[in-house]
PDB file of N, CA and C in Angstrom:
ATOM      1  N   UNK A   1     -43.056 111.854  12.071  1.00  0.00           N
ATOM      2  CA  UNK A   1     -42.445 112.638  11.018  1.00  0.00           C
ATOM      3  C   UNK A   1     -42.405 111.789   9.743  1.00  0.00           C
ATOM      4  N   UNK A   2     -43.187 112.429   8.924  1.00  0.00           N
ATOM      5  CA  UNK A   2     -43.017 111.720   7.673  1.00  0.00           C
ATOM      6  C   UNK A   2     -41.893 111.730   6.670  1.00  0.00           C
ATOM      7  N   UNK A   3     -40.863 110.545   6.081  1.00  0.00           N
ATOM      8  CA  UNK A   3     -40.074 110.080   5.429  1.00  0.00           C
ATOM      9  C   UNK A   3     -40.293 110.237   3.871  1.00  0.00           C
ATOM     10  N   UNK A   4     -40.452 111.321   3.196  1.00  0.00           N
ATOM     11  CA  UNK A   4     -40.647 111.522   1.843  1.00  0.00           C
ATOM     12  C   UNK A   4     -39.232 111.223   1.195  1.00  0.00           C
ATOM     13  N   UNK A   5     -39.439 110.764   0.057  1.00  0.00           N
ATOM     14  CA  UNK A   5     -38.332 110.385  -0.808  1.00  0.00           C
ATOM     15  C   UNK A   5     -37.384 111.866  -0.784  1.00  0.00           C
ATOM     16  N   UNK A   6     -37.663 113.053  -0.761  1.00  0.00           N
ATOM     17  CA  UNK A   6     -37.116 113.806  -1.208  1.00  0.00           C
ATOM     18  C   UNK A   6     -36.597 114.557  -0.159  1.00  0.00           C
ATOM     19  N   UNK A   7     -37.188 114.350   0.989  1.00  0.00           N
ATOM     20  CA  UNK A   7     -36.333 114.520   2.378  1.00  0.00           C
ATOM     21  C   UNK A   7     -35.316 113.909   2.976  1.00  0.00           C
ATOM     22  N   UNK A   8     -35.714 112.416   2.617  1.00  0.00           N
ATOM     23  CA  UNK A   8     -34.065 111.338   2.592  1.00  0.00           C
ATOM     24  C   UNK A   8     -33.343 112.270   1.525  1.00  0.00           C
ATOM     25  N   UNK A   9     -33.073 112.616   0.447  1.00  0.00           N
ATOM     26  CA  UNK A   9     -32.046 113.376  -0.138  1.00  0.00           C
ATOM     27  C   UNK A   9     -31.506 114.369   0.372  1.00  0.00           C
ATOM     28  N   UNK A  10     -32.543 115.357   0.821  1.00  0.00           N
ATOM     29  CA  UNK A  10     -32.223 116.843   1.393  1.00  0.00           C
ATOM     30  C   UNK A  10     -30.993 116.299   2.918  1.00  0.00           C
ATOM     31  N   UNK A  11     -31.750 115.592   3.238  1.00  0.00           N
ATOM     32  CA  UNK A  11     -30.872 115.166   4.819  1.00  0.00           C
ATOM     33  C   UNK A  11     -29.799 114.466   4.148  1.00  0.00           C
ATOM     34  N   UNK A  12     -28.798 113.445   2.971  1.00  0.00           N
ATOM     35  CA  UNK A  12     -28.219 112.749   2.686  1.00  0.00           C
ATOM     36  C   UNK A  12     -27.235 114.309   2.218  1.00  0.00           C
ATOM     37  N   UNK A  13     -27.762 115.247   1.654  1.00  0.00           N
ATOM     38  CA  UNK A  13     -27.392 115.861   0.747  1.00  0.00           C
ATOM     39  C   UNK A  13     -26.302 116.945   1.873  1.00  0.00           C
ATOM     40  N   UNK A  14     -27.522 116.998   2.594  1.00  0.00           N
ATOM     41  CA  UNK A  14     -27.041 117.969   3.926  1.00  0.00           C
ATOM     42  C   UNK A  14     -26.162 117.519   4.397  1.00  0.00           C
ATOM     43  N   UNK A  15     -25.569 116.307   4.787  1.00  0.00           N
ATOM     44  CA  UNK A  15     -24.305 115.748   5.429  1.00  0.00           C
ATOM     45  C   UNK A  15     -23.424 115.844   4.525  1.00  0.00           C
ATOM     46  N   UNK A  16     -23.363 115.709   3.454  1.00  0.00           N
ATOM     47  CA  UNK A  16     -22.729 115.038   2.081  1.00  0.00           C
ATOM     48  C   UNK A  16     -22.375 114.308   2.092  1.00  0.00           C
ATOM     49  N   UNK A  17     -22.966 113.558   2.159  1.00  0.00           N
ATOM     50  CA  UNK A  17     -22.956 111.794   1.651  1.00  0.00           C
ATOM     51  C   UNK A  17     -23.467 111.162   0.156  1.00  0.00           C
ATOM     52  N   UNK A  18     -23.046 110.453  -0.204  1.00  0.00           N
ATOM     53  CA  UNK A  18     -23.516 110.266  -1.305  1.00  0.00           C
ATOM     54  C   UNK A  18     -24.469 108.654  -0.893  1.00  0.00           C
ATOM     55  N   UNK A  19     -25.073 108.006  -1.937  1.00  0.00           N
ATOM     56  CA  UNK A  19     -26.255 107.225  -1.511  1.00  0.00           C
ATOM     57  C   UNK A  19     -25.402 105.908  -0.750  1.00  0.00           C
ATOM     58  N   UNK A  20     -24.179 105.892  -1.239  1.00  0.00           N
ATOM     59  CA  UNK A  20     -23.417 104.837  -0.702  1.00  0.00           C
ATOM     60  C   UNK A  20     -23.047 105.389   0.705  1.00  0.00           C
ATOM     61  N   UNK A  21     -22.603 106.226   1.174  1.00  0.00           N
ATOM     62  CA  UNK A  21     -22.100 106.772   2.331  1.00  0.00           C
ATOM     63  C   UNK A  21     -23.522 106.561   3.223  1.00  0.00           C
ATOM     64  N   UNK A  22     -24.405 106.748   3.044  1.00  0.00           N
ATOM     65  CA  UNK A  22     -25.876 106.535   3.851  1.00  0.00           C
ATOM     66  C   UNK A  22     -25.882 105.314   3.672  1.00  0.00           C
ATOM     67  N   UNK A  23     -26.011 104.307   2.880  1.00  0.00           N
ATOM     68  CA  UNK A  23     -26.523 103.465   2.688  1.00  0.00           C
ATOM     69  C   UNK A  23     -25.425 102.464   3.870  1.00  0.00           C
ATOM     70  N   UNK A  24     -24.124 102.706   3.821  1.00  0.00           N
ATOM     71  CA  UNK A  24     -23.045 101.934   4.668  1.00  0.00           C
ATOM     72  C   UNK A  24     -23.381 102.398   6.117  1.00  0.00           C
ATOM     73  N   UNK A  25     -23.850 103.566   6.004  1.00  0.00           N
ATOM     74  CA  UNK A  25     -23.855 104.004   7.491  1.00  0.00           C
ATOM     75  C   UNK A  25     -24.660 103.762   8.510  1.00  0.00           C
ATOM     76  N   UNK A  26     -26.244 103.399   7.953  1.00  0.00           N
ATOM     77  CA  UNK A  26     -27.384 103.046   8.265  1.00  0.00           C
ATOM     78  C   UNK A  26     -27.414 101.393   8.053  1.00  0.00           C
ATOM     79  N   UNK A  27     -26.474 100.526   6.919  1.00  0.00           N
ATOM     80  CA  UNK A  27     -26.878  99.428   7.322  1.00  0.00           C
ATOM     81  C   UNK A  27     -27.624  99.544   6.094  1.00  0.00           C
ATOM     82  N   UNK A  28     -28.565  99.903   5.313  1.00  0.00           N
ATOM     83  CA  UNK A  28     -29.259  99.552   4.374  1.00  0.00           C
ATOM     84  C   UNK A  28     -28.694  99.800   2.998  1.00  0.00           C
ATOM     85  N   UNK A  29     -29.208  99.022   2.257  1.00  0.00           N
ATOM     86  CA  UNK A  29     -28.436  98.437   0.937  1.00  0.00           C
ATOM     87  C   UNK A  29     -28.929 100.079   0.351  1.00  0.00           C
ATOM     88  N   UNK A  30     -27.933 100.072  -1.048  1.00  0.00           N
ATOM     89  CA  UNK A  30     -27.744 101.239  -1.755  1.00  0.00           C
ATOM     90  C   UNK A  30     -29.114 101.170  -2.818  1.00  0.00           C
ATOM     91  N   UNK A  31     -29.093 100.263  -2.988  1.00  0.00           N
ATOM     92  CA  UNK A  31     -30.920 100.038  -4.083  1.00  0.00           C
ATOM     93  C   UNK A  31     -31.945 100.829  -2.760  1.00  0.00           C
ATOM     94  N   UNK A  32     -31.904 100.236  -1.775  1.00  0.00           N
ATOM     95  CA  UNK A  32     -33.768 100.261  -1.201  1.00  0.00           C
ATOM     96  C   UNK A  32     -33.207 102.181  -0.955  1.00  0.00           C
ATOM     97  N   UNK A  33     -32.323 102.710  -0.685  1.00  0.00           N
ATOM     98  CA  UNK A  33     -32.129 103.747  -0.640  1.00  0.00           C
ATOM     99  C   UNK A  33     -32.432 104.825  -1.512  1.00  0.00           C
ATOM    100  N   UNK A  34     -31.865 104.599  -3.015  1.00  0.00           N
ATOM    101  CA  UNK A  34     -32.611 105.023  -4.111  1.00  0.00           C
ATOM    102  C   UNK A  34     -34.110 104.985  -4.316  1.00  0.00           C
ATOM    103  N   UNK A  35     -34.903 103.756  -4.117  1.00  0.00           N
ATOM    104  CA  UNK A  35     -35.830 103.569  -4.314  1.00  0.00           C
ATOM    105  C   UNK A  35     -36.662 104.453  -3.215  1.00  0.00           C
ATOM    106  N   UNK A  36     -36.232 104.700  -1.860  1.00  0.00           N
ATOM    107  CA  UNK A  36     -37.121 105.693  -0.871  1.00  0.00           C
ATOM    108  C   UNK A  36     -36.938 106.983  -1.367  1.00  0.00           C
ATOM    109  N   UNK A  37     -35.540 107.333  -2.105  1.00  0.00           N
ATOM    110  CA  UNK A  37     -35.608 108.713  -2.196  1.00  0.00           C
ATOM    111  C   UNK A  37     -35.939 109.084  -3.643  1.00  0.00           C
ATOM    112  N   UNK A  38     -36.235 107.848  -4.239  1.00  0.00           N
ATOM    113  CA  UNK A  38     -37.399 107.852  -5.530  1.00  0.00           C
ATOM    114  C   UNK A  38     -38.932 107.749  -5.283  1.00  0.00           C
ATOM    115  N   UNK A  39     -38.970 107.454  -4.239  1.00  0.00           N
ATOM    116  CA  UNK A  39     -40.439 107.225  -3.691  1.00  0.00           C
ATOM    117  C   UNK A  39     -41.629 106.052  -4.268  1.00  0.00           C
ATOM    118  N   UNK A  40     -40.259 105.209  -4.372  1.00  0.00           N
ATOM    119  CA  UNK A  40     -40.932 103.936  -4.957  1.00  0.00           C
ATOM    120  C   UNK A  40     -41.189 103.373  -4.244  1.00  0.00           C
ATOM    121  N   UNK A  41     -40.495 103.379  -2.929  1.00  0.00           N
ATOM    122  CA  UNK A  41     -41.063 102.505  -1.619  1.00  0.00           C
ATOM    123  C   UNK A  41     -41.503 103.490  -0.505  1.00  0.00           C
ATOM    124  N   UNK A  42     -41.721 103.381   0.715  1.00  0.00           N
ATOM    125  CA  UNK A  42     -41.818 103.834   1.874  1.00  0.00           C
ATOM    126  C   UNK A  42     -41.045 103.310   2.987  1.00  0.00           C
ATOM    127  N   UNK A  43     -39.759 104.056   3.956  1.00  0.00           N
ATOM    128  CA  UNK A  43     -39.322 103.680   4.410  1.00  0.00           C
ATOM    129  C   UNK A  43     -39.933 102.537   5.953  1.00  0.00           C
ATOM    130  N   UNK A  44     -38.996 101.545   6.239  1.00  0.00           N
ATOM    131  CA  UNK A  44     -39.767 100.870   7.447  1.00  0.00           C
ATOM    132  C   UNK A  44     -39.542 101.637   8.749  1.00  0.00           C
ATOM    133  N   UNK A  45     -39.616 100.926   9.941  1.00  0.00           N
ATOM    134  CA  UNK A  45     -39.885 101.498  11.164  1.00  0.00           C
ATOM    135  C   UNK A  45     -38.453 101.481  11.524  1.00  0.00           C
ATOM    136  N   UNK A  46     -37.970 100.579  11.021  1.00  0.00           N
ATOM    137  CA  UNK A  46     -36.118 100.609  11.333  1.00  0.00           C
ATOM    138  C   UNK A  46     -35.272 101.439  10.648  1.00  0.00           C
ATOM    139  N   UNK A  47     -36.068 101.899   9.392  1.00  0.00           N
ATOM    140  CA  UNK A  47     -34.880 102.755   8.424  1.00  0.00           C
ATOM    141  C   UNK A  47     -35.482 104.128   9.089  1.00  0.00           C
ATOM    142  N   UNK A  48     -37.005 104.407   9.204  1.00  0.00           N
ATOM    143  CA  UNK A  48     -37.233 105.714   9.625  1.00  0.00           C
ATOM    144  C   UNK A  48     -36.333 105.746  11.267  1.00  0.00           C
ATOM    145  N   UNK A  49     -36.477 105.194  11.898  1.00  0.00           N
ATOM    146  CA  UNK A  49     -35.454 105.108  13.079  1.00  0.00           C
ATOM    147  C   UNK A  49     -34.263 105.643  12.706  1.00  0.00           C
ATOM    148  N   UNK A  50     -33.443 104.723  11.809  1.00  0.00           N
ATOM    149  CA  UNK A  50     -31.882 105.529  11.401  1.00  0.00           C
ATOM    150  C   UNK A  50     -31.727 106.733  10.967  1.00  0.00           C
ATOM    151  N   UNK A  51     -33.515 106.846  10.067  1.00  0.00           N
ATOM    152  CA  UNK A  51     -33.265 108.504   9.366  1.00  0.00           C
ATOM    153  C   UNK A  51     -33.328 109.417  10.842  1.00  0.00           C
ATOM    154  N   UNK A  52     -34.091 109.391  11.820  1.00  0.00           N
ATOM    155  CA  UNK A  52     -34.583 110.429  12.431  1.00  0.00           C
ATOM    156  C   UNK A  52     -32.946 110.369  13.240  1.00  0.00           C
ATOM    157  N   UNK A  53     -32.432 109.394  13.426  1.00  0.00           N
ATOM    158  CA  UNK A  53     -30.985 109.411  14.333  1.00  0.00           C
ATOM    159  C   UNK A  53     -29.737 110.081  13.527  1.00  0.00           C
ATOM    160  N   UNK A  54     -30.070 109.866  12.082  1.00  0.00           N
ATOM    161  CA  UNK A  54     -28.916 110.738  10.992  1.00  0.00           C
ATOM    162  C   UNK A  54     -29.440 112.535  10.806  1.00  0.00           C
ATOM    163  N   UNK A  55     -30.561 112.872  11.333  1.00  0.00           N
ATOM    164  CA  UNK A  55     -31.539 114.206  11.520  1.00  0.00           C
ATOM    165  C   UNK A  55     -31.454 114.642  12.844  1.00  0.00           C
ATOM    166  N   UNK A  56     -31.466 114.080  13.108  1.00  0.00           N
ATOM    167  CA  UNK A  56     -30.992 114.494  14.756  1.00  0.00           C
ATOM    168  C   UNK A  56     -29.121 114.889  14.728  1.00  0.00           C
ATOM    169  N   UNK A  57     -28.714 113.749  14.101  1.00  0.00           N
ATOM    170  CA  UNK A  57     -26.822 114.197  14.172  1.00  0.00           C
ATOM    171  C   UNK A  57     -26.936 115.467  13.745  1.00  0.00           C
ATOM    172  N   UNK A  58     -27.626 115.812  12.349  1.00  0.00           N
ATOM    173  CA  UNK A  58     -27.443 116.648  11.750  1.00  0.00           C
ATOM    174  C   UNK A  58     -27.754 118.349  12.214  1.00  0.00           C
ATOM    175  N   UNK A  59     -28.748 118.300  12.992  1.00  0.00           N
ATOM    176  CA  UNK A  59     -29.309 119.106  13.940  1.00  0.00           C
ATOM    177  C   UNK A  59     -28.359 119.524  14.952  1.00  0.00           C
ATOM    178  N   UNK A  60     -27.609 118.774  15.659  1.00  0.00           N
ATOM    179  CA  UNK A  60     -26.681 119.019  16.757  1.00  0.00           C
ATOM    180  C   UNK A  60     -25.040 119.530  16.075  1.00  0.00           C
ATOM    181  N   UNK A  61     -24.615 119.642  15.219  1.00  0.00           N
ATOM    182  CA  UNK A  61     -23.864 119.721  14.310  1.00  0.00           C
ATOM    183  C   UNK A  61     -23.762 120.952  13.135  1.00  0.00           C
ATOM    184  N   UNK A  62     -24.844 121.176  12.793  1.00  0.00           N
ATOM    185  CA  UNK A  62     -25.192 121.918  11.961  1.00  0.00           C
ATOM    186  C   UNK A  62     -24.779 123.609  12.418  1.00  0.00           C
ATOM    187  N   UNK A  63     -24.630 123.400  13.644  1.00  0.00           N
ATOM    188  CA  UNK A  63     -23.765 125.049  14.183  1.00  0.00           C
ATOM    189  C   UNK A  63     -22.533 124.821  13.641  1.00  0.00           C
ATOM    190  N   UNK A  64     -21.617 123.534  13.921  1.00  0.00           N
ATOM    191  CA  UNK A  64     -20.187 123.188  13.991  1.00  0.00           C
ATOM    192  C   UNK A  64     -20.158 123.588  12.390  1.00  0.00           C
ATOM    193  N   UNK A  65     -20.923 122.735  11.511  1.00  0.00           N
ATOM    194  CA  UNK A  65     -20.302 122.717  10.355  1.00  0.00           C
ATOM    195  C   UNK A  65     -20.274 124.244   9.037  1.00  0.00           C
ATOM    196  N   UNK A  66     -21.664 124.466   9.685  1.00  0.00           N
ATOM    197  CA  UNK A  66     -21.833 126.234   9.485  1.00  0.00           C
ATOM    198  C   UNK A  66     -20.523 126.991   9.836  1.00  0.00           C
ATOM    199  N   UNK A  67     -19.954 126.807  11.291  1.00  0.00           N
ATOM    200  CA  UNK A  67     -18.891 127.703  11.512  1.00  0.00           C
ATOM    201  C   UNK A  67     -17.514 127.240  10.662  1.00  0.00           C
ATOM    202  N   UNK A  68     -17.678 125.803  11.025  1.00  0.00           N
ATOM    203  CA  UNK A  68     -16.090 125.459   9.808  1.00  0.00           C
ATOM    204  C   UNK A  68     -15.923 125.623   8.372  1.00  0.00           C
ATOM    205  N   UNK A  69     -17.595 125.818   7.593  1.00  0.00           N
ATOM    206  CA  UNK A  69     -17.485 125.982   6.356  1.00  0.00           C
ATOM    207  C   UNK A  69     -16.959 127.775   6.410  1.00  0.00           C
ATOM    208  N   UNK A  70     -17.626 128.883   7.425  1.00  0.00           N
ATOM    209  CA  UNK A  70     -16.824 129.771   7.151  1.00  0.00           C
ATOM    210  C   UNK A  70     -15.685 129.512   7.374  1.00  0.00           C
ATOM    211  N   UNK A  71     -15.481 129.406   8.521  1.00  0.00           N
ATOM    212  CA  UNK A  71     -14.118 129.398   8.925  1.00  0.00           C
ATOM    213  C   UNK A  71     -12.805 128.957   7.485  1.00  0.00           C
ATOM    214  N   UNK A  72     -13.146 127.967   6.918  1.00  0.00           N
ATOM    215  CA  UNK A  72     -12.653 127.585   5.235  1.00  0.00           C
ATOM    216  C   UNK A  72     -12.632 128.688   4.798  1.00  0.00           C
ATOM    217  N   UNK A  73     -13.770 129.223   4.437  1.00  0.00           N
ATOM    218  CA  UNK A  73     -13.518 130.666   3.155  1.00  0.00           C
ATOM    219  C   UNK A  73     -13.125 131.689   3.717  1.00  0.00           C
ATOM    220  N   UNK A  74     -13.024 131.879   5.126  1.00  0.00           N
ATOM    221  CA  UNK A  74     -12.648 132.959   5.522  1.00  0.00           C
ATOM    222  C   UNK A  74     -10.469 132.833   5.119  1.00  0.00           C
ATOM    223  N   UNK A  75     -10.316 131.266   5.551  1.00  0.00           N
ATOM    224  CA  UNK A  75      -8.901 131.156   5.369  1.00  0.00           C
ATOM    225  C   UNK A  75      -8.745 131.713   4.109  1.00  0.00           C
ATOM    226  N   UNK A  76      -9.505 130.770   3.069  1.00  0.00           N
ATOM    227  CA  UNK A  76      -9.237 131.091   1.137  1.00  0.00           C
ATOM    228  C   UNK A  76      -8.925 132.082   1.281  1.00  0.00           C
ATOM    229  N   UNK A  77     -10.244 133.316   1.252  1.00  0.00           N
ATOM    230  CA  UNK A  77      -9.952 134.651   1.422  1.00  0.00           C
ATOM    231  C   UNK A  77      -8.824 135.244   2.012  1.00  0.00           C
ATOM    232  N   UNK A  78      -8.820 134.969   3.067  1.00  0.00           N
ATOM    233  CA  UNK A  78      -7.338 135.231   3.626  1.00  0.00           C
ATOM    234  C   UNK A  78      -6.048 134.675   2.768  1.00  0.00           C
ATOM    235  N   UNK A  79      -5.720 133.669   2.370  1.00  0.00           N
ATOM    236  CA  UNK A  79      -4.450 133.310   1.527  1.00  0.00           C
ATOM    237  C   UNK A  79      -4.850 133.804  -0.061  1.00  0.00           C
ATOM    238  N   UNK A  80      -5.809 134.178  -0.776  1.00  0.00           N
ATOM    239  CA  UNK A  80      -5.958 134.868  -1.668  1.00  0.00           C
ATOM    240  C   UNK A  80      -5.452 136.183  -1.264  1.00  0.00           C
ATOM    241  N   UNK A  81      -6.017 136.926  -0.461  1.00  0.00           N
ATOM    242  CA  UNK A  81      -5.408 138.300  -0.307  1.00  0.00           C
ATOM    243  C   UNK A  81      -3.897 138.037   0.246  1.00  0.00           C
ATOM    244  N   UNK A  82      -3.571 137.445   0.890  1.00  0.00           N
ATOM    245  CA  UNK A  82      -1.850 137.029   0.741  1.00  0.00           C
ATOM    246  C   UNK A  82      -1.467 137.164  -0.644  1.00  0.00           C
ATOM    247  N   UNK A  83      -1.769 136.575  -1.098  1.00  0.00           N
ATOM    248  CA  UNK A  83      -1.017 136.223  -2.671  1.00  0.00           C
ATOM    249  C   UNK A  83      -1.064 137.771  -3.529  1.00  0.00           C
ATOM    250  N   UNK A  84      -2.398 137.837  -3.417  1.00  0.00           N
ATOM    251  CA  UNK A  84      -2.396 139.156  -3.996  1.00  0.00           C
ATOM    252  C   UNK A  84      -1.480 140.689  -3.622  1.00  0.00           C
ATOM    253  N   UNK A  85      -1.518 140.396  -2.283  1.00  0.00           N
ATOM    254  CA  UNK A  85      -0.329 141.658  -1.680  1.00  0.00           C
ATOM    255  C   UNK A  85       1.036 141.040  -2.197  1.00  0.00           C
ATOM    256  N   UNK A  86       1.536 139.726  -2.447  1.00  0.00           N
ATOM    257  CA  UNK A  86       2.333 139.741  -2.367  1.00  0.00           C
ATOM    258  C   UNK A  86       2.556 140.179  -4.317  1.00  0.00           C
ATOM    259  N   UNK A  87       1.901 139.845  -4.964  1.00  0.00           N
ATOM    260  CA  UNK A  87       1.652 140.259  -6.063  1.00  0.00           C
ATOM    261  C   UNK A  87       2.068 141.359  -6.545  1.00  0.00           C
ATOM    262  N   UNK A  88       1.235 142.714  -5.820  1.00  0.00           N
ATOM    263  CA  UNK A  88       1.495 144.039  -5.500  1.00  0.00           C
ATOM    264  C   UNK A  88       2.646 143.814  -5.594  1.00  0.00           C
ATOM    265  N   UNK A  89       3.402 143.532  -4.514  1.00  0.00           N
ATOM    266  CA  UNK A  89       4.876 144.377  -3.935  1.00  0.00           C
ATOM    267  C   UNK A  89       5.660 143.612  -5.063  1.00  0.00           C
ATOM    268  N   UNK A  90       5.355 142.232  -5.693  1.00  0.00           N
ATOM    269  CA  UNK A  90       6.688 141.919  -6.735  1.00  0.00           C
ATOM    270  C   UNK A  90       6.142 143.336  -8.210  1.00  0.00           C
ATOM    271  N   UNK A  91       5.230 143.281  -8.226  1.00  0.00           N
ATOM    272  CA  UNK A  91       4.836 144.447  -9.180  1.00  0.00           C
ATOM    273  C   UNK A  91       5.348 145.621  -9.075  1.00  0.00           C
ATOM    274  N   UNK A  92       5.005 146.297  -7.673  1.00  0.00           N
ATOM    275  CA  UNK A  92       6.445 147.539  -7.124  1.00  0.00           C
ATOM    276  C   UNK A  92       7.683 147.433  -7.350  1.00  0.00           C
ATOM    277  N   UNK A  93       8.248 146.163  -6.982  1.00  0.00           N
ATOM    278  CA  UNK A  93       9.753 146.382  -7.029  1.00  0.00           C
ATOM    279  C   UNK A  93      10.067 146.421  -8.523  1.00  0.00           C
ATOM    280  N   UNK A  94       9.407 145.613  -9.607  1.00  0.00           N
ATOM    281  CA  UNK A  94       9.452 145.434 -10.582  1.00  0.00           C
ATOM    282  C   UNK A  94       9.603 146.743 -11.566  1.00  0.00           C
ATOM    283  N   UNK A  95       8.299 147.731 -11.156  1.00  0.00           N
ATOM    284  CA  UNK A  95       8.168 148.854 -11.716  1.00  0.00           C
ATOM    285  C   UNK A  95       9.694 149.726 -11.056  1.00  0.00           C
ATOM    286  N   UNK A  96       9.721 149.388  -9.518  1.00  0.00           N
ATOM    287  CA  UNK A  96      10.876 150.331  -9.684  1.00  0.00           C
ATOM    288  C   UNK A  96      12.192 150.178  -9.765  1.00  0.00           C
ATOM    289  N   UNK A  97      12.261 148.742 -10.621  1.00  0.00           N
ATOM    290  CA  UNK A  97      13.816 148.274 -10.940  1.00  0.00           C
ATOM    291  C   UNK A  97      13.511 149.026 -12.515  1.00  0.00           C
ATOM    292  N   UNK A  98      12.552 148.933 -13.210  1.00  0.00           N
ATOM    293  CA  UNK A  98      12.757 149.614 -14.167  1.00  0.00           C
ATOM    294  C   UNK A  98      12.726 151.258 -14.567  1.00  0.00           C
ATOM    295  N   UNK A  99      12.300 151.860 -13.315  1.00  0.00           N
ATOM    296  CA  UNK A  99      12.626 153.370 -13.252  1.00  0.00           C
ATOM    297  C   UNK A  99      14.171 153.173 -12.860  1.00  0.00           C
ATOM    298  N   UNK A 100      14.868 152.401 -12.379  1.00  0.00           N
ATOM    299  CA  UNK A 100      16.609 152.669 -12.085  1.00  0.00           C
ATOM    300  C   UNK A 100      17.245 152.535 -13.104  1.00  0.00           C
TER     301      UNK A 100
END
């Protein structure tokens, strides 16, 4: 599997990590990292190793984090429409303290 500069990003990007978070995690310095996903270098047999083991996490995972990112907006949504009903009803009582 070939290691294009711009696939180390897509996979860095996909976890959300930033170049430091990969770079600590794998062991390799934050420069040679930039530089693969600038495509100034070509990764070695040890960094493509870590990539295919951080692609692989990502693969086995990628159900989990799919379901928890809904699972998040489904809450938002849910405590937005809280707020909003509750909105409503101070708006009701409001309107009908001023019909009394």
């Amino acid at each position: 599997m070939a290691w294009a500069g711009l696939k180390v990003r897509r996979l860095r990007n996909r976890m959300g990590w930033s170049r430091s978070d990969l770079s600590r995690r794998l062991s390799i310095p934050c420069e040679r990292i930039a530089q693969i996903e600038n495509s100034e270098v070509e990764p070695n047999a040890s960094e493509i190793q870590s990539l295919e083991g951080v692609a692989l996490m990502a693969e086995k995972h990628a159900d989990h984090m799919t379901n928890a990112l809904i699972a998040e907006i489904i809450m938002k949504d849910q405590d937005l429409l809280i707020v909003e009903e509750k909105a409503v009803e101070e708006h009701k009582e409001t309107l009908q303290e001023a019909d009394q």
